[in-house]
PDB file of N, CA and C in Angstrom:
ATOM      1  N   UNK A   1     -13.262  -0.437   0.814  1.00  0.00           N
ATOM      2  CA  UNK A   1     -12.336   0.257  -0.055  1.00  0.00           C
ATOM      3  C   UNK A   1     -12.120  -0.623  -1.290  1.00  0.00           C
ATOM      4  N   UNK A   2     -12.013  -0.079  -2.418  1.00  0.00           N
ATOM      5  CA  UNK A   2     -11.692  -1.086  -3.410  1.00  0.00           C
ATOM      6  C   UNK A   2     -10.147  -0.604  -4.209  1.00  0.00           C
ATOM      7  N   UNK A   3      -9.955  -1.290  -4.962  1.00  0.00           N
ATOM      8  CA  UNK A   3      -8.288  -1.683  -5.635  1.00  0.00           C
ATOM      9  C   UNK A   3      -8.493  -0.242  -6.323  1.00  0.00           C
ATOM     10  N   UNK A   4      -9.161   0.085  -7.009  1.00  0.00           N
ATOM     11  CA  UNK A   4      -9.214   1.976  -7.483  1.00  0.00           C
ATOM     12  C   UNK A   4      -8.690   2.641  -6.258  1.00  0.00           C
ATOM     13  N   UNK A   5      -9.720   2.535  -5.526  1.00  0.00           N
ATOM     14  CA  UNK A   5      -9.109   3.503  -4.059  1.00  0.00           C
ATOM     15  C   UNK A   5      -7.900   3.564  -3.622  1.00  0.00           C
ATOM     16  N   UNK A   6      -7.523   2.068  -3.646  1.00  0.00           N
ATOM     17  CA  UNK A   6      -6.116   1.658  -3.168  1.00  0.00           C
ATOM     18  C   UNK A   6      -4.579   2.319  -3.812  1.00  0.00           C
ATOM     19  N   UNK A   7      -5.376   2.128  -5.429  1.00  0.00           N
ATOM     20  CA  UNK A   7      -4.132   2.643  -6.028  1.00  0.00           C
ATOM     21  C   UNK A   7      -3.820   4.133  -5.948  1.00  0.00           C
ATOM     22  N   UNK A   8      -5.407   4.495  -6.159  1.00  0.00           N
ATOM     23  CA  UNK A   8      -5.095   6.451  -6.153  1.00  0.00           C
ATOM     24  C   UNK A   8      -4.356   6.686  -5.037  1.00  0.00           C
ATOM     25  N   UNK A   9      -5.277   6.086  -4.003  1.00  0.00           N
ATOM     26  CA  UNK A   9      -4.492   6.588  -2.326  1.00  0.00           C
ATOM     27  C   UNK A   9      -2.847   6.376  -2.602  1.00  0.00           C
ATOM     28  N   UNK A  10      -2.139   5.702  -2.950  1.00  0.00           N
ATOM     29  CA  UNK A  10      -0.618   5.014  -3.030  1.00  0.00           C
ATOM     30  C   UNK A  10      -0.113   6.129  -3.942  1.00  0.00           C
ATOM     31  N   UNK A  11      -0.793   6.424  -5.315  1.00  0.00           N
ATOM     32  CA  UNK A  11      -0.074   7.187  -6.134  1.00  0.00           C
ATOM     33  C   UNK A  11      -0.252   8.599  -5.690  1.00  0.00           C
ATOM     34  N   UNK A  12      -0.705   9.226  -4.969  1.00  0.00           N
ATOM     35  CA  UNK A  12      -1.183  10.301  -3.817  1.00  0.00           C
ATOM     36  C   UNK A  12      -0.049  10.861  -3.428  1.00  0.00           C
ATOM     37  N   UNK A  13       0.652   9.467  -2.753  1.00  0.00           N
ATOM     38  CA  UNK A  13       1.737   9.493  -1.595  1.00  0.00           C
ATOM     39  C   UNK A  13       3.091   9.046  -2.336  1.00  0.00           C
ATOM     40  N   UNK A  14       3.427   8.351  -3.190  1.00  0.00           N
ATOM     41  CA  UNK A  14       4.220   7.885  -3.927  1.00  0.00           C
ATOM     42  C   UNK A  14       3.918   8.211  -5.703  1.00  0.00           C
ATOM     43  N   UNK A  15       4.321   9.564  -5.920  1.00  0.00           N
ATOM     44  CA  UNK A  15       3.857  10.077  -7.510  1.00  0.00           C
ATOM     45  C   UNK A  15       4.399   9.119  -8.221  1.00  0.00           C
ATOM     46  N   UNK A  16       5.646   8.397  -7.588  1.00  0.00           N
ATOM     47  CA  UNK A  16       6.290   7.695  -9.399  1.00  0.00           C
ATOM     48  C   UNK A  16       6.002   6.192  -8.765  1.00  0.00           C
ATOM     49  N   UNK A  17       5.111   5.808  -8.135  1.00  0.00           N
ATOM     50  CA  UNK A  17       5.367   4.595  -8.253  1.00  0.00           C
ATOM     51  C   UNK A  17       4.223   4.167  -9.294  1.00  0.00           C
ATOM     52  N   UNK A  18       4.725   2.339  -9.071  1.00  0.00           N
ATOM     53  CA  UNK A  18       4.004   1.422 -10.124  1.00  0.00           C
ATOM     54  C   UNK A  18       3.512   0.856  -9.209  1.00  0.00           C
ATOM     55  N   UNK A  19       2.153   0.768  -8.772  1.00  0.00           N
ATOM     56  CA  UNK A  19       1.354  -0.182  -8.190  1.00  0.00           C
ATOM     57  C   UNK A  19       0.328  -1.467  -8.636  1.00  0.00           C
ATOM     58  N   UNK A  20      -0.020  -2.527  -8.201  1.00  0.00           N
ATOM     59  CA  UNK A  20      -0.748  -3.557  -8.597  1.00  0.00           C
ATOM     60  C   UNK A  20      -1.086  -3.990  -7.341  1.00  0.00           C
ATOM     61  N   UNK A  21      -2.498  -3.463  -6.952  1.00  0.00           N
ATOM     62  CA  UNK A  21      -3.513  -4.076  -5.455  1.00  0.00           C
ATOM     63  C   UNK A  21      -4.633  -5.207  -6.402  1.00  0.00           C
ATOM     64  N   UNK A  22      -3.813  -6.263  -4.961  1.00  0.00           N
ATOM     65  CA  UNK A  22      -5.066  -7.387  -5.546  1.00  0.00           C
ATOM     66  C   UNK A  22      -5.977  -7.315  -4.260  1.00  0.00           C
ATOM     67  N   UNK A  23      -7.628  -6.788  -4.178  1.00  0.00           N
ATOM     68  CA  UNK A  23      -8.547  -7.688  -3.222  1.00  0.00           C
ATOM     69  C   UNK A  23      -8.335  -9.085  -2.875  1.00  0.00           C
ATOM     70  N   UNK A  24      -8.094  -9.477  -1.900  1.00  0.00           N
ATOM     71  CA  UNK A  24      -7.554 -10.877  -2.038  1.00  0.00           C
ATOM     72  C   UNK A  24      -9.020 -11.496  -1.137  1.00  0.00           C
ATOM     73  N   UNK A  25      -9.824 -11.139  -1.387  1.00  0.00           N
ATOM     74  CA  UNK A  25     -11.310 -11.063  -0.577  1.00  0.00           C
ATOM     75  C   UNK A  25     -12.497 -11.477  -1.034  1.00  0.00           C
ATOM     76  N   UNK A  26     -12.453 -10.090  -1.900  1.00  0.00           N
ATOM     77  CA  UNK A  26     -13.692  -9.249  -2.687  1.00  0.00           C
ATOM     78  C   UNK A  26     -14.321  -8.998  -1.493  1.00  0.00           C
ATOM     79  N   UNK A  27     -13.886  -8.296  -0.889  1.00  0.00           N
ATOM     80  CA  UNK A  27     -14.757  -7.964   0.374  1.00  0.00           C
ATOM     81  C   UNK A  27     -14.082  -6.154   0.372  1.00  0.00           C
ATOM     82  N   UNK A  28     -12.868  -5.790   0.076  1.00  0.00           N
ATOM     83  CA  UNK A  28     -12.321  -4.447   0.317  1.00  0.00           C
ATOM     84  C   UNK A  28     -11.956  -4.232   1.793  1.00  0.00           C
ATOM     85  N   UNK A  29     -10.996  -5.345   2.111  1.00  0.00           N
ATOM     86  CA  UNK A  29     -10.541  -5.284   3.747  1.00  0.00           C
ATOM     87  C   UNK A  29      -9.409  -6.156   3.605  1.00  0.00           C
ATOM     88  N   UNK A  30      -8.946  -6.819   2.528  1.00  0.00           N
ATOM     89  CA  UNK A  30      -7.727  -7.541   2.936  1.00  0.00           C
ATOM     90  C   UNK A  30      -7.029  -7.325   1.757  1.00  0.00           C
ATOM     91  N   UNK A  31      -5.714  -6.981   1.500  1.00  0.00           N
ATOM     92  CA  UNK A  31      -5.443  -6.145   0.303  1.00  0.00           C
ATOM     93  C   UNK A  31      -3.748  -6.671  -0.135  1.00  0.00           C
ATOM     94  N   UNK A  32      -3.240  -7.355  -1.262  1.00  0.00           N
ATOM     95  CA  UNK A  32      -1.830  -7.678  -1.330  1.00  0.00           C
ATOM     96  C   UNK A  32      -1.580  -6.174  -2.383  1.00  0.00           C
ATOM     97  N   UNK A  33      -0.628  -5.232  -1.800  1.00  0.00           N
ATOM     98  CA  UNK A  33      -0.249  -4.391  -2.159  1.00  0.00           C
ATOM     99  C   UNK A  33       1.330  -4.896  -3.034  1.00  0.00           C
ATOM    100  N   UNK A  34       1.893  -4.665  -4.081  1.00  0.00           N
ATOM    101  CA  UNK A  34       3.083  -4.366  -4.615  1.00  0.00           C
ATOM    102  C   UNK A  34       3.312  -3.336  -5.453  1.00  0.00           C
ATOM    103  N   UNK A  35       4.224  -2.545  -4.963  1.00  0.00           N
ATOM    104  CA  UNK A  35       4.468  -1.087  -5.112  1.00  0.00           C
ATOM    105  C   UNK A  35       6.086  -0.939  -5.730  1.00  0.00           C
ATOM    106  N   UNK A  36       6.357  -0.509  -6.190  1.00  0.00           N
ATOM    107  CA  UNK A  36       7.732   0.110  -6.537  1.00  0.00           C
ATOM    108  C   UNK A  36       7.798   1.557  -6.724  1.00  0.00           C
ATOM    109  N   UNK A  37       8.757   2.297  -6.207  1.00  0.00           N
ATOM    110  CA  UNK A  37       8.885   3.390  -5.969  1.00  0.00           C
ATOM    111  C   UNK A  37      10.238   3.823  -5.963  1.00  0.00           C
ATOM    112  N   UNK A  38      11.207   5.063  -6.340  1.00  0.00           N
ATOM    113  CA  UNK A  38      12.369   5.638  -5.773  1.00  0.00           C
ATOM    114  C   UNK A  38      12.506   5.921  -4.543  1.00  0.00           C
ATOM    115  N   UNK A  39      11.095   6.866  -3.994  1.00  0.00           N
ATOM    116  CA  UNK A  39      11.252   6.794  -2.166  1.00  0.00           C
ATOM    117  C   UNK A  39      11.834   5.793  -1.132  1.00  0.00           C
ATOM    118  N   UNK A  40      11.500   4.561  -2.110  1.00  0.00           N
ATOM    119  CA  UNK A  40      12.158   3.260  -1.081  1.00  0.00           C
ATOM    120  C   UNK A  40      13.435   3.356  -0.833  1.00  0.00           C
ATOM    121  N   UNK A  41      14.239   4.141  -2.122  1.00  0.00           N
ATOM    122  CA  UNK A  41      16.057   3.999  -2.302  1.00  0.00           C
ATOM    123  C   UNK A  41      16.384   4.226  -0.969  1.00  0.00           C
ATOM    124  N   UNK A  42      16.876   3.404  -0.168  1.00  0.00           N
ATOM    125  CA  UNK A  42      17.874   3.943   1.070  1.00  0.00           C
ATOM    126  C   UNK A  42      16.894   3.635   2.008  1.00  0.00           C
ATOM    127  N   UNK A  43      15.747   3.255   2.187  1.00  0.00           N
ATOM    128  CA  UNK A  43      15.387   2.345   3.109  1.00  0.00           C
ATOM    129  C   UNK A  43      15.297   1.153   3.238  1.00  0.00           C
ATOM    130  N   UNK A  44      15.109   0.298   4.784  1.00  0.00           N
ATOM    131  CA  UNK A  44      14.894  -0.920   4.637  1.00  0.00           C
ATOM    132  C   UNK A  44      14.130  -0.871   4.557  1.00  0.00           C
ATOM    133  N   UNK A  45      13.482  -2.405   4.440  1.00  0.00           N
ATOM    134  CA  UNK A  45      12.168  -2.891   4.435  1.00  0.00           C
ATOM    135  C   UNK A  45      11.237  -2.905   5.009  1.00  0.00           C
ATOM    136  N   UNK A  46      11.512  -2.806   6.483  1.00  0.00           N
ATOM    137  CA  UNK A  46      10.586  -2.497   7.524  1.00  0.00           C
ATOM    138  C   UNK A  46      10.036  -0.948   7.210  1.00  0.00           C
ATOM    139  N   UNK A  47      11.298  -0.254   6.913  1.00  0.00           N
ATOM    140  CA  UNK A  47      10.918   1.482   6.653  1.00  0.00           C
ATOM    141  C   UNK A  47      10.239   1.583   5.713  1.00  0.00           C
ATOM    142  N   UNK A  48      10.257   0.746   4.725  1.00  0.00           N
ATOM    143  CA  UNK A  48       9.370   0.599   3.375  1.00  0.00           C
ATOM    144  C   UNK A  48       8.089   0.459   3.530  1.00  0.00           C
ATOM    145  N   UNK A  49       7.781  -0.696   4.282  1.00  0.00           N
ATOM    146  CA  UNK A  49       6.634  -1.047   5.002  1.00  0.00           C
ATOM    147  C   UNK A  49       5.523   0.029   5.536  1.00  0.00           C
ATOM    148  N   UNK A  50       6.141   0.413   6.624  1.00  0.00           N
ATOM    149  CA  UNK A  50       6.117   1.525   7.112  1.00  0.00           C
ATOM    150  C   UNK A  50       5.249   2.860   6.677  1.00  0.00           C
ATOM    151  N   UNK A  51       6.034   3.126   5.446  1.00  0.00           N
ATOM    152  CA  UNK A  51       5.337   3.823   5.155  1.00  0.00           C
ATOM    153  C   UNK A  51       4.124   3.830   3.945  1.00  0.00           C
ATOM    154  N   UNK A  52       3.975   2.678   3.622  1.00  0.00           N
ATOM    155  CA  UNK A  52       3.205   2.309   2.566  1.00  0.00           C
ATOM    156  C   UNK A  52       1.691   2.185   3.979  1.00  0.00           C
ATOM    157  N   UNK A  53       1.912   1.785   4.893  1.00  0.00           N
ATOM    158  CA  UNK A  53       0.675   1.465   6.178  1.00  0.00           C
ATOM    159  C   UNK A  53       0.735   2.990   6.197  1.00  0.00           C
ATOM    160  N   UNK A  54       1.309   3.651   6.710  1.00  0.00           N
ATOM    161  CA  UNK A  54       0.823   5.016   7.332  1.00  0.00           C
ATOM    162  C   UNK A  54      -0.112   5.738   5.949  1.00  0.00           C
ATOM    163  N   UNK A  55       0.165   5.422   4.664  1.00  0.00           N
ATOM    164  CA  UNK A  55      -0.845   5.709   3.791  1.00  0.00           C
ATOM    165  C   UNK A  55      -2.071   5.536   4.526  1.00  0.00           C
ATOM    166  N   UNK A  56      -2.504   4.268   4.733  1.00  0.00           N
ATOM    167  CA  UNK A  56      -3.755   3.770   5.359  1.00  0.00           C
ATOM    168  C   UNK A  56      -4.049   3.703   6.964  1.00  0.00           C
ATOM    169  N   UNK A  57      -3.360   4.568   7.258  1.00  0.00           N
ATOM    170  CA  UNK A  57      -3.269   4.479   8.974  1.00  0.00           C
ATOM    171  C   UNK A  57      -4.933   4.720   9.172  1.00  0.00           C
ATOM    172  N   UNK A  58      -5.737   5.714   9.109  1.00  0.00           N
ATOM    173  CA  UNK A  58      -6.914   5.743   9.262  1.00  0.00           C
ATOM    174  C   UNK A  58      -7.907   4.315   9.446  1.00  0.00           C
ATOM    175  N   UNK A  59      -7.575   4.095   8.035  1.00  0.00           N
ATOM    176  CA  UNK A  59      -8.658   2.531   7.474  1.00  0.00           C
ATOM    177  C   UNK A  59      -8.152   1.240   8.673  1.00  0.00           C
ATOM    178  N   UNK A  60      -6.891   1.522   8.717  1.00  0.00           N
ATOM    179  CA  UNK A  60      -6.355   0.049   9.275  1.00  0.00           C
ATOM    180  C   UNK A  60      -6.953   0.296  10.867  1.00  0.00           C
ATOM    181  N   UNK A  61      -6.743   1.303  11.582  1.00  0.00           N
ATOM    182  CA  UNK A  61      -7.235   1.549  12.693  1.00  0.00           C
ATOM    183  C   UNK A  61      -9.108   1.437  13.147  1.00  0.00           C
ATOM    184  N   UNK A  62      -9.573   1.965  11.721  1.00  0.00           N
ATOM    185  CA  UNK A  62     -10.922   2.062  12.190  1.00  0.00           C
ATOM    186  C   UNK A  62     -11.219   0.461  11.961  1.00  0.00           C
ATOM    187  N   UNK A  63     -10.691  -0.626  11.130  1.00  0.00           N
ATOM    188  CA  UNK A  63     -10.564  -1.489  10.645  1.00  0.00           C
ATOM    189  C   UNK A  63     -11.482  -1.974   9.194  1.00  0.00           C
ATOM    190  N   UNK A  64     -11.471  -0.805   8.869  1.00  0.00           N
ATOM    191  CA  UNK A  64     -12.335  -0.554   7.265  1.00  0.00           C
ATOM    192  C   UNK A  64     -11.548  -1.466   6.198  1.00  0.00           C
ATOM    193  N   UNK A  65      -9.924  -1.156   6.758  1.00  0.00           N
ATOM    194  CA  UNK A  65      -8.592  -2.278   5.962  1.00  0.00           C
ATOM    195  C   UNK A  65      -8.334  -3.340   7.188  1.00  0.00           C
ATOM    196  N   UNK A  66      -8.595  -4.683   7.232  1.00  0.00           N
ATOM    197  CA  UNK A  66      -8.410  -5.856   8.073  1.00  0.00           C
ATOM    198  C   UNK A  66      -6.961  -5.966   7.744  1.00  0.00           C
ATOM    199  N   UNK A  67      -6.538  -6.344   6.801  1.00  0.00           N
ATOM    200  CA  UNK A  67      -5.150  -6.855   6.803  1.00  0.00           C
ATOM    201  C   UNK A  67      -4.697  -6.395   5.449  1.00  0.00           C
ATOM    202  N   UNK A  68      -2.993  -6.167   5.093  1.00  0.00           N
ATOM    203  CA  UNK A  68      -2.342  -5.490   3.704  1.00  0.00           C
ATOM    204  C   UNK A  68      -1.095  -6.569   4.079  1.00  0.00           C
ATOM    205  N   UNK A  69      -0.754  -7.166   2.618  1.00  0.00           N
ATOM    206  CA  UNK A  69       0.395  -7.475   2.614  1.00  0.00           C
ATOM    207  C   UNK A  69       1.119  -7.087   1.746  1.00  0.00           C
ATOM    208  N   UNK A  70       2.560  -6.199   1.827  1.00  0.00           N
ATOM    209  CA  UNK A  70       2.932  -5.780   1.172  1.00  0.00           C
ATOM    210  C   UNK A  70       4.328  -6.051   0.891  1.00  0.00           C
ATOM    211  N   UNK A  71       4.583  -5.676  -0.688  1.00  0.00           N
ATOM    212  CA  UNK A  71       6.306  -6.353  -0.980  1.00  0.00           C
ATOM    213  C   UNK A  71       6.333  -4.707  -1.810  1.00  0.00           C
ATOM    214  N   UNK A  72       7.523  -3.991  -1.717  1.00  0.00           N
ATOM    215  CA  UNK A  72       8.082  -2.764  -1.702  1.00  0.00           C
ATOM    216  C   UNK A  72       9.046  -3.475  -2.707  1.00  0.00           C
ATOM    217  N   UNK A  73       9.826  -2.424  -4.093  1.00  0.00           N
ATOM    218  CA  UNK A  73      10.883  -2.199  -4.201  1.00  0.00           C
ATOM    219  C   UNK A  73      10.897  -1.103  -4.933  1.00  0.00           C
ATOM    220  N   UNK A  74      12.288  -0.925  -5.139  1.00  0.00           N
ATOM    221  CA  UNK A  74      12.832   0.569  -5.585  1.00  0.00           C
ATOM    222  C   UNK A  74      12.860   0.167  -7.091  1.00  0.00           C
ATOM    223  N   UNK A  75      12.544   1.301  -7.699  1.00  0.00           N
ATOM    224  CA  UNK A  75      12.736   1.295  -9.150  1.00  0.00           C
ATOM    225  C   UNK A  75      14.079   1.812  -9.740  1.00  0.00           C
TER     226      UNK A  75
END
């Protein structure tokens, strides 16, 4: 998967956010996601989390995505 993919997939699921995916690889399997979004308003962080992975539930399972680290906030 590459950082294009990453972002469309995110802005897909989150229309107003601001995203910046770094490959932290160059391989397209290990991915530092930071996202800001309104959807976050009124969740925690874990819930934030949460749902930024279920974007990629597929990839992470088949393990196409090895590892995402992600930092969430609300705009």
């Amino acid at each position: 998967m590459t950082e294009s993919e990453v972002e469309n997939r995110l802005k897909q699921a989150f229309p107003d956010c601001d995203a910046v995916i770094q490959d932290l690889t160059g391989g397209g399997s290990n991915f530092e996601v930071r996202i800001a979004s309104e959807v976050f308003s009124g969740m925690n962080r874990v819930k934030q989390h949460q749902a930024v992975m279920k974007v990629f539930d597929p990839e992470l399972k088949s393990g196409e995505i090895h590892a995402l680290s992600i930092k969430t906030l609300t705009k």
